[in-house]
Protein backbone atom coordinates (compact mmCIF):
# COMPACT_ATOMS: atom_id res chain seq x y z
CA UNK A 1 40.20 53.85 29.94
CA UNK A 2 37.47 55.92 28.53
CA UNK A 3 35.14 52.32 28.26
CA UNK A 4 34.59 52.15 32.51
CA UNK A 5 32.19 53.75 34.79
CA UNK A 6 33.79 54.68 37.60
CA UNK A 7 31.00 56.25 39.33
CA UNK A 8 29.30 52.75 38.85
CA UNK A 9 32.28 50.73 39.81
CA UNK A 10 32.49 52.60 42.80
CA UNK A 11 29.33 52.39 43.49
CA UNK A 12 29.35 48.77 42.82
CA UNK A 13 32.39 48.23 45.22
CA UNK A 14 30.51 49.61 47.72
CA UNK A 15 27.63 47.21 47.55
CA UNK A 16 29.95 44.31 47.32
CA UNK A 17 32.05 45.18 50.02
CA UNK A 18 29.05 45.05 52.86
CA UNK A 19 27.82 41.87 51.77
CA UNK A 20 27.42 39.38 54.84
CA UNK A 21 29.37 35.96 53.75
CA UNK A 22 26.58 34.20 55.19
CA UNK A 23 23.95 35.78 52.78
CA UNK A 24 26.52 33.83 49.64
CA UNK A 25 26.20 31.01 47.90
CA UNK A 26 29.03 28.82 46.87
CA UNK A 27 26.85 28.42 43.04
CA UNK A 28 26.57 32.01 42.78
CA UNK A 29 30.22 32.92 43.25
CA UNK A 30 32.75 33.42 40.42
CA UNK A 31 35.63 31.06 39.82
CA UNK A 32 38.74 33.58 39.90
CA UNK A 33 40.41 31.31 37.58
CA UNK A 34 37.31 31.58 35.32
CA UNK A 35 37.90 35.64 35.14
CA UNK A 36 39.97 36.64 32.18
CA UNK A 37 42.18 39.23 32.49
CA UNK A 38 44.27 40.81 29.36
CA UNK A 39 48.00 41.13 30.53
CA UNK A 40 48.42 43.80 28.11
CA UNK A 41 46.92 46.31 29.68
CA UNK A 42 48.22 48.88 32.32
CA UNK A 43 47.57 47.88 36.10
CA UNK A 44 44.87 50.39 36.72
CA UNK A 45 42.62 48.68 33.43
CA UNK A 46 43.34 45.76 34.95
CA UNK A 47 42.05 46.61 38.35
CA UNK A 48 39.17 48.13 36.44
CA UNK A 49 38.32 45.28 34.66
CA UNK A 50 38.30 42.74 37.28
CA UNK A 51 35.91 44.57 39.51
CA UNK A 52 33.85 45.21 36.06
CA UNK A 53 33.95 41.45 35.44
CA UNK A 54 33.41 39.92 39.03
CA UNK A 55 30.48 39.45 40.20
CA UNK A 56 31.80 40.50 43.43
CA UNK A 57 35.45 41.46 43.52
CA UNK A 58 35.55 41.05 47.37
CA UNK A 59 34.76 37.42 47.64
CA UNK A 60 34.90 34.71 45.04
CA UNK A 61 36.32 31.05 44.61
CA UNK A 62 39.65 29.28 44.32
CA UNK A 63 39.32 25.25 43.99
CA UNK A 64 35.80 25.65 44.70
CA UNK A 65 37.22 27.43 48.21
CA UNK A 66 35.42 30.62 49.32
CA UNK A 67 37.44 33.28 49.94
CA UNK A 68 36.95 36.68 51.20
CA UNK A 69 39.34 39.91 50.40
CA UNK A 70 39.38 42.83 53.36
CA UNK A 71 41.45 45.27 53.85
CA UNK A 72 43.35 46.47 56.90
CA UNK A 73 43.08 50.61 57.94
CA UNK A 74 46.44 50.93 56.72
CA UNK A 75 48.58 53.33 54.12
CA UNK A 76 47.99 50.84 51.37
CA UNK A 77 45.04 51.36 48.98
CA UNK A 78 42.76 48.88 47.46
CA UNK A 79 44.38 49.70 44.13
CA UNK A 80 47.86 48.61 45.70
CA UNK A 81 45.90 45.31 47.37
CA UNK A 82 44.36 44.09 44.12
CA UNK A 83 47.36 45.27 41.78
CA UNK A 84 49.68 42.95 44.18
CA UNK A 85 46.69 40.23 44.11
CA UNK A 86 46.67 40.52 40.02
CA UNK A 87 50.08 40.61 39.56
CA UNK A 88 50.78 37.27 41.56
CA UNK A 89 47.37 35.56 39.85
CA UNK A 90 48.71 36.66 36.54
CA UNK A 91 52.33 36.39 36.59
């Protein structure tokens, strides 16, 4: 895991998370589909890699549908969010 920036991706997270869904364009939104993710790895590289490869892992497309990840102020983390959102995409 030596290969990501985590003070980046954080920072990067950050950014993406505060972005107003009316400031986004459907063109300038990735396809999830179109986001390749190696199975191989362990859940945490995979995490890592999405939010590495996304242009912005909180929104993106399905069918050409936007759609917008938040998460609730509850005892689950964003690791456990996207880990259960990767392992149902990628099953």
């Amino acid at each position: 895991m030596n290969k990501y920036n985590i003070k980046e991706l954080a920072e990067k997270l950050e950014r993406c998370r505060n972005v107003n869904l009316d400031d986004v364009k459907l063109e300038d939104v990735d396809e999830i589909t179109a986001i390749k993710i190696d199975r191989r790895k362990s859940s945490n590289e995979r995490i890592l890699d999405f939010i590495m490869k996304a242009k912005n892992p909180y929104i993106f497309k399905i069918n050409g549908k936007l759609v917008r990840i938040r998460f609730s102020e509850t005892d689950k983390t964003a690791e456990d969010c996207l880990t259960n959102v990767l392992k149902y995409l990628y099953r």
